[in-house]
PDB file of N, CA and C in Angstrom:
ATOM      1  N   UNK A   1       0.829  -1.188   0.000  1.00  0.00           N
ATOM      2  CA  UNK A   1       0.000   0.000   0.000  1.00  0.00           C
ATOM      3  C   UNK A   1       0.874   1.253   0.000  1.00  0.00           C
ATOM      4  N   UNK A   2       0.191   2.368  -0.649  1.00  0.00           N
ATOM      5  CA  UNK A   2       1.611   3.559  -0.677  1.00  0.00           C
ATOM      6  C   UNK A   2       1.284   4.451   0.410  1.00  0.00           C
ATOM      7  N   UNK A   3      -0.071   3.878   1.278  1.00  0.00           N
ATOM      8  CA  UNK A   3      -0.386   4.825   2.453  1.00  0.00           C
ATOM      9  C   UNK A   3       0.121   3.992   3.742  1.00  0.00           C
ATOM     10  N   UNK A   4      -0.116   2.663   3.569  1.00  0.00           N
ATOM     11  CA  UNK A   4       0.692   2.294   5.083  1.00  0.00           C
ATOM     12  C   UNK A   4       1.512   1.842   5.109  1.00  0.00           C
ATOM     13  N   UNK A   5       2.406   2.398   6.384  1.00  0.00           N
ATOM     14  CA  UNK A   5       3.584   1.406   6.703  1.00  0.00           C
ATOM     15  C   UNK A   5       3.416   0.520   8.168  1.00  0.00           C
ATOM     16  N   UNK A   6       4.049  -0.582   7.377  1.00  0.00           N
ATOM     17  CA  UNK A   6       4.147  -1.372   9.018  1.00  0.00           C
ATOM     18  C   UNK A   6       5.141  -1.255   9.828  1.00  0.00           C
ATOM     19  N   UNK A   7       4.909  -1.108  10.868  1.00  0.00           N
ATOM     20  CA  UNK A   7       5.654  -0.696  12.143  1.00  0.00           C
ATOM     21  C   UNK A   7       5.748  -1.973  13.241  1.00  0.00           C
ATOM     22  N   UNK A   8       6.811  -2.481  13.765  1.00  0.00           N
ATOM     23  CA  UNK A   8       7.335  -3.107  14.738  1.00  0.00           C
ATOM     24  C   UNK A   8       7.305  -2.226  15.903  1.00  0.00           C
ATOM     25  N   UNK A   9       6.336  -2.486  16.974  1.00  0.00           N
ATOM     26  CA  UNK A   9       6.140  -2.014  18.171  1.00  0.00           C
ATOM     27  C   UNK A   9       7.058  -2.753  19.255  1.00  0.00           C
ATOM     28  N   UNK A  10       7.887  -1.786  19.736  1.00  0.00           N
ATOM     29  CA  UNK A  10       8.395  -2.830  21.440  1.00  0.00           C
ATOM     30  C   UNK A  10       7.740  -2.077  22.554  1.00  0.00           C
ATOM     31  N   UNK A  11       6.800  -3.586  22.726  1.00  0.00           N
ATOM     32  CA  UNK A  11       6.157  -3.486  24.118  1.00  0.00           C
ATOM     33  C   UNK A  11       6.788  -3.641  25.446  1.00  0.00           C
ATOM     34  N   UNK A  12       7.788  -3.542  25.247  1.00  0.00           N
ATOM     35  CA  UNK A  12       8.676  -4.110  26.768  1.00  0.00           C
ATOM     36  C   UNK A  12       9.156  -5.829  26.858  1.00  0.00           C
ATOM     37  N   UNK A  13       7.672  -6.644  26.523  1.00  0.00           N
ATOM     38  CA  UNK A  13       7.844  -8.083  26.597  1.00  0.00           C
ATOM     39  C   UNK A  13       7.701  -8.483  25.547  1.00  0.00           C
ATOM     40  N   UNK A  14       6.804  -7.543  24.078  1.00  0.00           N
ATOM     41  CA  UNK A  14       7.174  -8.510  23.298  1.00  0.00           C
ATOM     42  C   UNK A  14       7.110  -7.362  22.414  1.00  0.00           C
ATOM     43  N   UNK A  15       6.736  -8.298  21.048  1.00  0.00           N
ATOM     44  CA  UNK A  15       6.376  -6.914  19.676  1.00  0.00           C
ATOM     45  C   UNK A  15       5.411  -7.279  18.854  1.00  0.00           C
ATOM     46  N   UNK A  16       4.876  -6.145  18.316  1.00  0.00           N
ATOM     47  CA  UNK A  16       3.366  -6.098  17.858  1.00  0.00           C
ATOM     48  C   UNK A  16       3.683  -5.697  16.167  1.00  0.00           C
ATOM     49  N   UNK A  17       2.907  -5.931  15.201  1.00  0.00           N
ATOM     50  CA  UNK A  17       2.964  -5.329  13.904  1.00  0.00           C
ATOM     51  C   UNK A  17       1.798  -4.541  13.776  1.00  0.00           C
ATOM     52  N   UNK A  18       2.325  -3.105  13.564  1.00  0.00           N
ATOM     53  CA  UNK A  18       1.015  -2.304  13.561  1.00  0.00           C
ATOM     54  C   UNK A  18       0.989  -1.586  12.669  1.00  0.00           C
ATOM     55  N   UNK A  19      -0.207  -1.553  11.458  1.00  0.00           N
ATOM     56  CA  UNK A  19      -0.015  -0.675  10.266  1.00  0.00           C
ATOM     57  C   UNK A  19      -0.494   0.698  10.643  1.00  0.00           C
ATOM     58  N   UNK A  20       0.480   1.388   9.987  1.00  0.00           N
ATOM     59  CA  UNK A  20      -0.257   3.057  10.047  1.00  0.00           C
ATOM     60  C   UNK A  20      -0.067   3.550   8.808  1.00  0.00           C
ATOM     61  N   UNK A  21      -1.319   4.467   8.280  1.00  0.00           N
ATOM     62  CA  UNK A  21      -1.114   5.508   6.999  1.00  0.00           C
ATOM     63  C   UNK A  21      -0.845   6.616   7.089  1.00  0.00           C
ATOM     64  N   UNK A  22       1.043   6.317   7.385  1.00  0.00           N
ATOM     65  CA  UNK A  22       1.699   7.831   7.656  1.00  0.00           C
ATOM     66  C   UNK A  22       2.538   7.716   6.611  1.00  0.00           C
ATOM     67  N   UNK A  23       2.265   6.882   5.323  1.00  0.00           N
ATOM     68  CA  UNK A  23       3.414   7.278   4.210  1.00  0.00           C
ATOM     69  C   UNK A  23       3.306   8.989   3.484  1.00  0.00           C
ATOM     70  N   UNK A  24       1.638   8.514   3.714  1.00  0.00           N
ATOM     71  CA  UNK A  24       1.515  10.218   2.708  1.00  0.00           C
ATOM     72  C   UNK A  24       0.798  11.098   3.346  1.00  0.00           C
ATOM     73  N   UNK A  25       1.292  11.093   4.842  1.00  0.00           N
ATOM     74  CA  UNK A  25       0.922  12.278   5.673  1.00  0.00           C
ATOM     75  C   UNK A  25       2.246  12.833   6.263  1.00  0.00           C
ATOM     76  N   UNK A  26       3.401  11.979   6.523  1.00  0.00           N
ATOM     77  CA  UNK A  26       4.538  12.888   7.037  1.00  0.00           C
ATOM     78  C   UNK A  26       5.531  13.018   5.746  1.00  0.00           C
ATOM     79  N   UNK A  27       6.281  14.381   6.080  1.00  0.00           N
ATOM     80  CA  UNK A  27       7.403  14.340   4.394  1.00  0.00           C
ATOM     81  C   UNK A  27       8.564  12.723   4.887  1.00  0.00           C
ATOM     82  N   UNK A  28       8.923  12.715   6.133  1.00  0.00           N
ATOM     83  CA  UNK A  28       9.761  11.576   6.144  1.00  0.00           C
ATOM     84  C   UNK A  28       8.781  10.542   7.232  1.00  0.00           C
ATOM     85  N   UNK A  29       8.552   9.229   7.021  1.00  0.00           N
ATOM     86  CA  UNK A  29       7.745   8.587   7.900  1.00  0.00           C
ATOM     87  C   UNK A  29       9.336   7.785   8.396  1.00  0.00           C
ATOM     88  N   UNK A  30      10.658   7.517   7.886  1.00  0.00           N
ATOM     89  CA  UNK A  30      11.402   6.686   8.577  1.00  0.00           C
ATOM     90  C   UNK A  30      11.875   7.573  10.114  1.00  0.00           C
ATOM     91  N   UNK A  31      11.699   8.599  10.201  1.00  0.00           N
ATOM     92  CA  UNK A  31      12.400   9.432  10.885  1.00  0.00           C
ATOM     93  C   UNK A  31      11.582   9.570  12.526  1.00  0.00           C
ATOM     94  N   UNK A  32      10.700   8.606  12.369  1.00  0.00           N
ATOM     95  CA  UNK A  32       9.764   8.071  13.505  1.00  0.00           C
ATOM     96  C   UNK A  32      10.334   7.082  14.026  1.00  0.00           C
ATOM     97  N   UNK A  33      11.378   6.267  13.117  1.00  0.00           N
ATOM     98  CA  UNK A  33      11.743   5.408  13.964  1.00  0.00           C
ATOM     99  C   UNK A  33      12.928   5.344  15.435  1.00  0.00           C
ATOM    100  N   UNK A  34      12.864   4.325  16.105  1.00  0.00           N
ATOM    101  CA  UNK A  34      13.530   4.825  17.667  1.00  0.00           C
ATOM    102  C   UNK A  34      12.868   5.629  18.307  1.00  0.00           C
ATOM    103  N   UNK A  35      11.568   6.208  18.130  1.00  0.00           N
ATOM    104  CA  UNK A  35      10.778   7.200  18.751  1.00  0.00           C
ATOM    105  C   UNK A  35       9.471   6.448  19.637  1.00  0.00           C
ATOM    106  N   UNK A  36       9.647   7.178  21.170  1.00  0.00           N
ATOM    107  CA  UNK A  36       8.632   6.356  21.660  1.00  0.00           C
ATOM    108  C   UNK A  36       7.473   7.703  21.464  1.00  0.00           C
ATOM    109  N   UNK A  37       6.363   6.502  21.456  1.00  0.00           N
ATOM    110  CA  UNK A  37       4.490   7.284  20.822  1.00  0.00           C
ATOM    111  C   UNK A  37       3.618   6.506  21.830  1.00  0.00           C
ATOM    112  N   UNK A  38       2.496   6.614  21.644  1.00  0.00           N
ATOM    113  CA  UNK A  38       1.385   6.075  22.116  1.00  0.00           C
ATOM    114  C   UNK A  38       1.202   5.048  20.924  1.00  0.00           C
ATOM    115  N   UNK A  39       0.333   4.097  21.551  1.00  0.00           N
ATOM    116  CA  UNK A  39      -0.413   2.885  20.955  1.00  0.00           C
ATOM    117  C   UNK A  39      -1.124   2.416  21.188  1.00  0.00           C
ATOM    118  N   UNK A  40      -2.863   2.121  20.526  1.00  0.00           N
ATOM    119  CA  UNK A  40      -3.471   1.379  21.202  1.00  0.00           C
ATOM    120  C   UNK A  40      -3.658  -0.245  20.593  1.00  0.00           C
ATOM    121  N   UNK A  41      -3.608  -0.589  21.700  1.00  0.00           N
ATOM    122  CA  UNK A  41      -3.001  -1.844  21.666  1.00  0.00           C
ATOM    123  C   UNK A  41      -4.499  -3.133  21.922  1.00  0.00           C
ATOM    124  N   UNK A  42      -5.703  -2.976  22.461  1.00  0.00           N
ATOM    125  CA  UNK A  42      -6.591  -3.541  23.524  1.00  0.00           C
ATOM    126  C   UNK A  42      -7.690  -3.262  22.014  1.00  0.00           C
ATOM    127  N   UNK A  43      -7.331  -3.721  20.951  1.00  0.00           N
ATOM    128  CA  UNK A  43      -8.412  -3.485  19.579  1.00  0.00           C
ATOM    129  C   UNK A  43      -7.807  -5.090  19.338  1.00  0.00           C
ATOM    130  N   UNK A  44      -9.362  -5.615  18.525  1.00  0.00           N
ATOM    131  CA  UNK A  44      -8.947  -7.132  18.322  1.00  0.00           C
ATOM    132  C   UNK A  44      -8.188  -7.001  16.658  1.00  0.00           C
ATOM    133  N   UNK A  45      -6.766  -8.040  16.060  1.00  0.00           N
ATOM    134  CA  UNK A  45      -6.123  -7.696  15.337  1.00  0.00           C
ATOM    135  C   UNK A  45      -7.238  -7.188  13.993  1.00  0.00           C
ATOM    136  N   UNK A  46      -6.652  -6.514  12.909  1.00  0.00           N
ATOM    137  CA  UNK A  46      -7.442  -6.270  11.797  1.00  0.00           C
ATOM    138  C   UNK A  46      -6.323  -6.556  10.955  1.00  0.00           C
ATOM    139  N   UNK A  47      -6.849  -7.093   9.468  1.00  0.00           N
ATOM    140  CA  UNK A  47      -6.167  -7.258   8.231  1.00  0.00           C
ATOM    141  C   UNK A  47      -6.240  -6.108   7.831  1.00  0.00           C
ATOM    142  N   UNK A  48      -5.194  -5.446   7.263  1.00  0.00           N
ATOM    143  CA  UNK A  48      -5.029  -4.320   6.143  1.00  0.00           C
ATOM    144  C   UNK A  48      -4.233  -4.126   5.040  1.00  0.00           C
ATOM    145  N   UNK A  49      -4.705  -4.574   3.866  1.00  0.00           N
ATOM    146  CA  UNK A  49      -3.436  -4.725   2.932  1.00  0.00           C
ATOM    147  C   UNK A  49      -3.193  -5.931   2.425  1.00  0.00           C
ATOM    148  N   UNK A  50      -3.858  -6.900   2.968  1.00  0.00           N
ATOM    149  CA  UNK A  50      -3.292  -8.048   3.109  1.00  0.00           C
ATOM    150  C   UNK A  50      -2.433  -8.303   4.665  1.00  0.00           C
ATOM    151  N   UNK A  51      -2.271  -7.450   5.497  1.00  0.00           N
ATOM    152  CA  UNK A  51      -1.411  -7.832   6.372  1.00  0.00           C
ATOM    153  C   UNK A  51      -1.998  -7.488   8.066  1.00  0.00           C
ATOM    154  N   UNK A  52      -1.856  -8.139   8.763  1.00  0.00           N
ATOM    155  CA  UNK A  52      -2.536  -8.236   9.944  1.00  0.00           C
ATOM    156  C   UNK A  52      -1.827  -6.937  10.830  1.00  0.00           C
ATOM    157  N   UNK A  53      -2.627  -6.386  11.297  1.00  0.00           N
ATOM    158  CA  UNK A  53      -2.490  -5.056  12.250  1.00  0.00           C
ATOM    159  C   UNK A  53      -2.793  -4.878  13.546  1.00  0.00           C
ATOM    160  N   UNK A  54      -1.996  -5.829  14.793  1.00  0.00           N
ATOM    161  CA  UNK A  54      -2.270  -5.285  16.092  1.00  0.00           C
ATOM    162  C   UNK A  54      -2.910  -4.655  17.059  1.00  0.00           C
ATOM    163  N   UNK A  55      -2.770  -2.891  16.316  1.00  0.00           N
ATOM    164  CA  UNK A  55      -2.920  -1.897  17.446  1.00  0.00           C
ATOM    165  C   UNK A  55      -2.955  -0.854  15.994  1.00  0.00           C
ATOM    166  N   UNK A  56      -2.927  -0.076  17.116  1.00  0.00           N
ATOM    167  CA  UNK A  56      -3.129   1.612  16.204  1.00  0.00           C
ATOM    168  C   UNK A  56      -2.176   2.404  16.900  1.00  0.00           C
ATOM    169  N   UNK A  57      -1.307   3.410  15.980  1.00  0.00           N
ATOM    170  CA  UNK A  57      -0.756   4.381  15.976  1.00  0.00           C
ATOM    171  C   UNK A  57      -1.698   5.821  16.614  1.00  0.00           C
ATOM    172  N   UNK A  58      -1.127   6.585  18.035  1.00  0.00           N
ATOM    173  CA  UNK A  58      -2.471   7.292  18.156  1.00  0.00           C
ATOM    174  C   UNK A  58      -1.315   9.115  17.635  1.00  0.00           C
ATOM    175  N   UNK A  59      -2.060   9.651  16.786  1.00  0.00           N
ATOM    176  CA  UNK A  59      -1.451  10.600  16.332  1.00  0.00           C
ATOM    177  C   UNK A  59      -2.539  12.086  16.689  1.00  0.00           C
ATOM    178  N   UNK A  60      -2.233  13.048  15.952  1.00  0.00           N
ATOM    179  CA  UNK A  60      -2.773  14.209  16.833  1.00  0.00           C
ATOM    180  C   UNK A  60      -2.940  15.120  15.853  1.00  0.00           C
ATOM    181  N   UNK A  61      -4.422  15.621  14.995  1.00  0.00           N
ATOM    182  CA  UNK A  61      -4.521  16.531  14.253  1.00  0.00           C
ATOM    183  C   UNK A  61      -4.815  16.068  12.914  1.00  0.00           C
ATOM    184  N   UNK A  62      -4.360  14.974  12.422  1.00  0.00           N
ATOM    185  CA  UNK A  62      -5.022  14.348  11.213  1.00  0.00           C
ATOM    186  C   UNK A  62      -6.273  14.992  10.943  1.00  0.00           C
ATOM    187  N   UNK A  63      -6.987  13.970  11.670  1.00  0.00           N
ATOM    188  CA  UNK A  63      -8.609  14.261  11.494  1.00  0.00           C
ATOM    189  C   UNK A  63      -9.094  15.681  11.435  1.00  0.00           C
ATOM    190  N   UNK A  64      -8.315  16.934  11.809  1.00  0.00           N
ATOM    191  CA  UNK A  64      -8.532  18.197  11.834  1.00  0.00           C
ATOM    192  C   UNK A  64      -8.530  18.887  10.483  1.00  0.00           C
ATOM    193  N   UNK A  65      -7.463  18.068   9.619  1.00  0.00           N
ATOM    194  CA  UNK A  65      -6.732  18.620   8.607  1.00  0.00           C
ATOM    195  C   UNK A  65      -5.556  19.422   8.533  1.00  0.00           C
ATOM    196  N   UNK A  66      -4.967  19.097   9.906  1.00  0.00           N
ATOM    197  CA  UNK A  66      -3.546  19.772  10.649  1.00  0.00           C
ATOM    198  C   UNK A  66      -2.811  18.792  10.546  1.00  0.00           C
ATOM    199  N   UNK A  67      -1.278  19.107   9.910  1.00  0.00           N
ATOM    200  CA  UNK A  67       0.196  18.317   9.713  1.00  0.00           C
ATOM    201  C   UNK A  67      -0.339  17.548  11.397  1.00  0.00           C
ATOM    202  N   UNK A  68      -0.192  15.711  11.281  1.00  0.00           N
ATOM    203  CA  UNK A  68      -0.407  15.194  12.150  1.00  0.00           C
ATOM    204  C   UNK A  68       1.308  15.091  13.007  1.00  0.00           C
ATOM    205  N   UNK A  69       0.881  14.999  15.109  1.00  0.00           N
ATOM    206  CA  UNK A  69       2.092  14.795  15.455  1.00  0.00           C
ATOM    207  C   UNK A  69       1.653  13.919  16.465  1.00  0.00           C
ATOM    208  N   UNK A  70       3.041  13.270  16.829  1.00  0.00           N
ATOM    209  CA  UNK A  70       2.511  12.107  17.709  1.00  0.00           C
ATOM    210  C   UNK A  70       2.139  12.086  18.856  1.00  0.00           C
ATOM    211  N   UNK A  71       1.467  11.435  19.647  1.00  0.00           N
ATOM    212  CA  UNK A  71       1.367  11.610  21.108  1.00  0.00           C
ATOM    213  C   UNK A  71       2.812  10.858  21.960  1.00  0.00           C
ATOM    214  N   UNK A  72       3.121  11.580  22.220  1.00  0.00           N
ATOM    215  CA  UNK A  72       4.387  11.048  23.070  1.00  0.00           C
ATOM    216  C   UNK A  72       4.560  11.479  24.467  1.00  0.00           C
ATOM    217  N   UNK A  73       4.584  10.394  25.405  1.00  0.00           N
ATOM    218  CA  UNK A  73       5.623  10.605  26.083  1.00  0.00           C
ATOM    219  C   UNK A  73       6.390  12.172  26.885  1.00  0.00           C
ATOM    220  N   UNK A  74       6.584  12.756  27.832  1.00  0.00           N
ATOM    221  CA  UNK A  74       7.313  14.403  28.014  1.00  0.00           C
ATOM    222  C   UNK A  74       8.467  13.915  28.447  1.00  0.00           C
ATOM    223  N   UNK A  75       8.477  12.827  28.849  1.00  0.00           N
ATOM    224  CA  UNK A  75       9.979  12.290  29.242  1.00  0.00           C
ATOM    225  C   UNK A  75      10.213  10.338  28.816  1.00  0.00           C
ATOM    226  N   UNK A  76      11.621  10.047  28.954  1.00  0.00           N
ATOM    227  CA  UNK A  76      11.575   8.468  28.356  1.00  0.00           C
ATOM    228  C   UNK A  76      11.032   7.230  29.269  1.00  0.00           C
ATOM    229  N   UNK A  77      10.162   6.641  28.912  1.00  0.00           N
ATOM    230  CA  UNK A  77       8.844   5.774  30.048  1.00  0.00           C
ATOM    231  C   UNK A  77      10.016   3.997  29.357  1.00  0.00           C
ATOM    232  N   UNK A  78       9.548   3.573  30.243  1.00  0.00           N
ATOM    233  CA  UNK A  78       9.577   1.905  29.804  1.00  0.00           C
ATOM    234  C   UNK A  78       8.643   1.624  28.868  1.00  0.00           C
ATOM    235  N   UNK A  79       9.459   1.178  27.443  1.00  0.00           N
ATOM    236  CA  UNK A  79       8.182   0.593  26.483  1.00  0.00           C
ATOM    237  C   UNK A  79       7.435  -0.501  26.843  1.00  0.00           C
ATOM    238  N   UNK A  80       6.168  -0.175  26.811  1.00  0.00           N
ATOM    239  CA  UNK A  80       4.954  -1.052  27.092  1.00  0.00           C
ATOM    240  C   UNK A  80       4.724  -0.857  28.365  1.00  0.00           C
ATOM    241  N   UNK A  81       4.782   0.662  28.798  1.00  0.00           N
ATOM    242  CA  UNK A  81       4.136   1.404  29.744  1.00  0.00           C
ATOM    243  C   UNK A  81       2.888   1.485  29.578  1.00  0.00           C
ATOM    244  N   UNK A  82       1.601   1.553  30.018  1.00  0.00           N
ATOM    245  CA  UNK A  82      -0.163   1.364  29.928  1.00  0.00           C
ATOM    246  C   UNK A  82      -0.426   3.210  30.725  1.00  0.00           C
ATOM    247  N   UNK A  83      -0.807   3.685  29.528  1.00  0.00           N
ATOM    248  CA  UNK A  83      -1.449   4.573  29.882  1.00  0.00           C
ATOM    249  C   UNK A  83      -2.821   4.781  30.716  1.00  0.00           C
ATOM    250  N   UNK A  84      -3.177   6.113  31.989  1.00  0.00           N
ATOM    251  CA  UNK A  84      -3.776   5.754  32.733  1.00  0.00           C
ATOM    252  C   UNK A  84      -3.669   6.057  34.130  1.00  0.00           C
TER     253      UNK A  84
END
């Protein structure tokens, strides 16, 4: 797909494959990577693409029609910290 990419999530204990359609919303989507975000994770898996999808990427402003940014983190948490 030229809109999603799949993403390898580290949850702390394990890892998740989670598609997101941030190819043709950010100018660089690799430049996310090593970056801790939010995720929701507690959605039963979905196929997309052909390819099975985990969780969801939770981003900020899309839906507005505003350059989307991620929810992150204000300081570095243990991955597969549970928001809450």
């Amino acid at each position: 797909s030229r809109k999603l990419m799949k993403l390898s999530v580290d949850l702390g204990d394990h890892l998740r494959s989670v598609l997101a359609g941030i190819r043709q919303e950010r100018a660089d989507p690799q430049a996310l990577v090593g970056q801790q975000a939010l995720f929701v994770v507690n959605l039963p898996p979905r196929k997309m693409a052909g390819e099975l999808s985990e969780g969801m990427m939770f981003d900020i402003g899309y839906a507005d029609g505003l350059e989307p940014v991620l929810a992150v983190p204000e300081a570095h948490i243990a991955n597969g910290a549970r928001a809450g």
